[in-house]
C-alpha atoms as a PDB file:
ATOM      1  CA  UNK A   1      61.613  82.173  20.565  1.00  0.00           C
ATOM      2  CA  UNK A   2      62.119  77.929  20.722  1.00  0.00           C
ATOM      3  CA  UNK A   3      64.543  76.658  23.063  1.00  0.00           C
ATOM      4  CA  UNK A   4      67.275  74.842  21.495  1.00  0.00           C
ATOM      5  CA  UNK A   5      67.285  71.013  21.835  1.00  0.00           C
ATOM      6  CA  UNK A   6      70.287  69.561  23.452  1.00  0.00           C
ATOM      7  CA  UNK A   7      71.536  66.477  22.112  1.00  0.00           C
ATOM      8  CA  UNK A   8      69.943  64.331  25.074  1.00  0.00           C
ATOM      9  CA  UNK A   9      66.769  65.693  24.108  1.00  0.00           C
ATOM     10  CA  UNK A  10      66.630  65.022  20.920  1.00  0.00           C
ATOM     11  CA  UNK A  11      68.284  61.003  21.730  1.00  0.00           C
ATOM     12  CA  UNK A  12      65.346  60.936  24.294  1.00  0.00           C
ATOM     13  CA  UNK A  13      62.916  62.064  22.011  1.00  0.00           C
ATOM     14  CA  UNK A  14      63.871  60.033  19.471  1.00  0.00           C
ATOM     15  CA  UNK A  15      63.872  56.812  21.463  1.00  0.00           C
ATOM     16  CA  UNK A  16      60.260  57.528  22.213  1.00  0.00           C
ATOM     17  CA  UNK A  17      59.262  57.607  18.767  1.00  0.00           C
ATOM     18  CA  UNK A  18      60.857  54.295  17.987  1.00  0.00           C
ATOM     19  CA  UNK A  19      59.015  53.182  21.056  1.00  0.00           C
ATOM     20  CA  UNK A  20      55.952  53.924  19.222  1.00  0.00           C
ATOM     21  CA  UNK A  21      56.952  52.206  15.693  1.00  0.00           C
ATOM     22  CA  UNK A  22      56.754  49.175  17.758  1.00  0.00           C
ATOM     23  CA  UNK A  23      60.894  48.883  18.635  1.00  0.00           C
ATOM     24  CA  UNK A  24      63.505  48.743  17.078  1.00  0.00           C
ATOM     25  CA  UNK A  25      62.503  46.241  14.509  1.00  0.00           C
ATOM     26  CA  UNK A  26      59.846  47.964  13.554  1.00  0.00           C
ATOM     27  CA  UNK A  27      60.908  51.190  13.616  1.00  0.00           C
ATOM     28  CA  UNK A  28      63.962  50.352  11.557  1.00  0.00           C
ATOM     29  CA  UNK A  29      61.780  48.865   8.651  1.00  0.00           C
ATOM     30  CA  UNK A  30      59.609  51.804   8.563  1.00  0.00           C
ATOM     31  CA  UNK A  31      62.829  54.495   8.880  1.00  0.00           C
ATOM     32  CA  UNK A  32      64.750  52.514   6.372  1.00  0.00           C
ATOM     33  CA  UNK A  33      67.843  52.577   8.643  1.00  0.00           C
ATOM     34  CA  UNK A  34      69.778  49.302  10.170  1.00  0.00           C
ATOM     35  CA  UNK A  35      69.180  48.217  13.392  1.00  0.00           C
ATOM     36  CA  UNK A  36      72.545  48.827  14.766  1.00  0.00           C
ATOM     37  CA  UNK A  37      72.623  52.136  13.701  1.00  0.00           C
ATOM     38  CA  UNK A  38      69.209  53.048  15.172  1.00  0.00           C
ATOM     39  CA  UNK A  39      70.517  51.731  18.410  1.00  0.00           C
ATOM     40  CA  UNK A  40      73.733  54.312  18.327  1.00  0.00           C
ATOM     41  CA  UNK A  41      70.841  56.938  17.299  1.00  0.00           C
ATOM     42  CA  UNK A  42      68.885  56.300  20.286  1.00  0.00           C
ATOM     43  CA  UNK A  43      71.449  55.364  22.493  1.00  0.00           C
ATOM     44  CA  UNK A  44      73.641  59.204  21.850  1.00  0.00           C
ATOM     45  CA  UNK A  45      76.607  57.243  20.327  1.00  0.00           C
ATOM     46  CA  UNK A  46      75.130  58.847  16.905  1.00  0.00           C
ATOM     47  CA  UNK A  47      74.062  62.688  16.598  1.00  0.00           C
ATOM     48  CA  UNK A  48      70.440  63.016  15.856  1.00  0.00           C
ATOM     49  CA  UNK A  49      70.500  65.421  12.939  1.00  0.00           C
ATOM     50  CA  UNK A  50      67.682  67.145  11.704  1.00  0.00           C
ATOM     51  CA  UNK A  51      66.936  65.206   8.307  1.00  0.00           C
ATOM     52  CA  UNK A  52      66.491  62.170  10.418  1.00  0.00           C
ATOM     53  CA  UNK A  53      64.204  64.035  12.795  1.00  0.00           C
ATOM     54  CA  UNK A  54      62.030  65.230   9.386  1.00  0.00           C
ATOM     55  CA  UNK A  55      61.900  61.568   8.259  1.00  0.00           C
ATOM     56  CA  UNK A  56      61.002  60.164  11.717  1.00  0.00           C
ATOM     57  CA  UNK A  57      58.315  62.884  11.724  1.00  0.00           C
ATOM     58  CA  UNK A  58      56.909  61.708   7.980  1.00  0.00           C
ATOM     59  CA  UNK A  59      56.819  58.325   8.972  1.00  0.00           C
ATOM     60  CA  UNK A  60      55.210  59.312  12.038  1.00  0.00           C
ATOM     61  CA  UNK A  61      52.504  61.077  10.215  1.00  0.00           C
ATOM     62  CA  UNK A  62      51.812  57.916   7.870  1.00  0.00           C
ATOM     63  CA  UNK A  63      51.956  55.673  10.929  1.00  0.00           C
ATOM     64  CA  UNK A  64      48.635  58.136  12.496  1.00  0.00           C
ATOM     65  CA  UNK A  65      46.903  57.956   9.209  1.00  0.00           C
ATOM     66  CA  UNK A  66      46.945  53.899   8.860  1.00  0.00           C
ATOM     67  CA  UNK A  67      46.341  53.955  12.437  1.00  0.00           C
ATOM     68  CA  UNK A  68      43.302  55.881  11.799  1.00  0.00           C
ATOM     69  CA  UNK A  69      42.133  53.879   9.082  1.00  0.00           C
ATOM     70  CA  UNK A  70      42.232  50.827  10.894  1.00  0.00           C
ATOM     71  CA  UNK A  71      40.326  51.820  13.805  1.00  0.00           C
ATOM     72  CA  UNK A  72      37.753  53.423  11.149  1.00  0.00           C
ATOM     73  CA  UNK A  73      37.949  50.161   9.828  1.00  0.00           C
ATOM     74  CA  UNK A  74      37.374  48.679  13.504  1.00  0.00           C
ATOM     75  CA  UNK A  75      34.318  50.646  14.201  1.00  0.00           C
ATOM     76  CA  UNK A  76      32.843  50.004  10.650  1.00  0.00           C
ATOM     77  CA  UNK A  77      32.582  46.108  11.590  1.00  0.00           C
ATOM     78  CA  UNK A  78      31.427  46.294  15.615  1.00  0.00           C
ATOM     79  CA  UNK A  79      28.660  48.965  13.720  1.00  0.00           C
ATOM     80  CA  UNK A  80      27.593  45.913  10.953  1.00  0.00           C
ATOM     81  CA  UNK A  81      27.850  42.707  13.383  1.00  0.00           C
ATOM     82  CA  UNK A  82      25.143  42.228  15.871  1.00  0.00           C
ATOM     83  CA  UNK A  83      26.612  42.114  19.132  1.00  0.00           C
ATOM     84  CA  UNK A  84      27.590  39.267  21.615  1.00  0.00           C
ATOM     85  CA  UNK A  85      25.421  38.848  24.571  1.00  0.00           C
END
């Protein structure tokens, strides 16, 4: 059985996710949602409901896989360039 999620919890967690789009900025483009708004999210003023918690957890899944690809991408060139002295 899961613990329910208070509504701090989910603000906290939620804040930490937009930490890791970059911000607010950032994680506004990639959400779709205005800045303001993300700020009441993260802030508590705003209920986190559970559709945004599914989209911040799609867009967290994209976010991994172009992470991944550019760090694949990363080790492809150090592996083709000689290295520096």
């Amino acid at each position: 059985m899961t613990t329910p999620s208070s509504p701090d919890d989910r603000s906290e967690h939620f804040a930490y996710c937009v930490q890791l789009f970059g911000g607010t900025t950032a994680a506004s483009r990639r959400l779709g949602i205005d800045e303001r708004a993300l700020r009441r999210f993260v802030n508590g003023e705003k209920p986190i409901g559970d559709r945004l918690l599914e989209d911040t957890a799609t867009v967290l899944r994209k976010f991994v896989a172009e992470a991944t690809a550019a760090d694949e991408r990363i080790a492809a060139l150090l592996k083709a360039e000689p290295k520096a002295p």
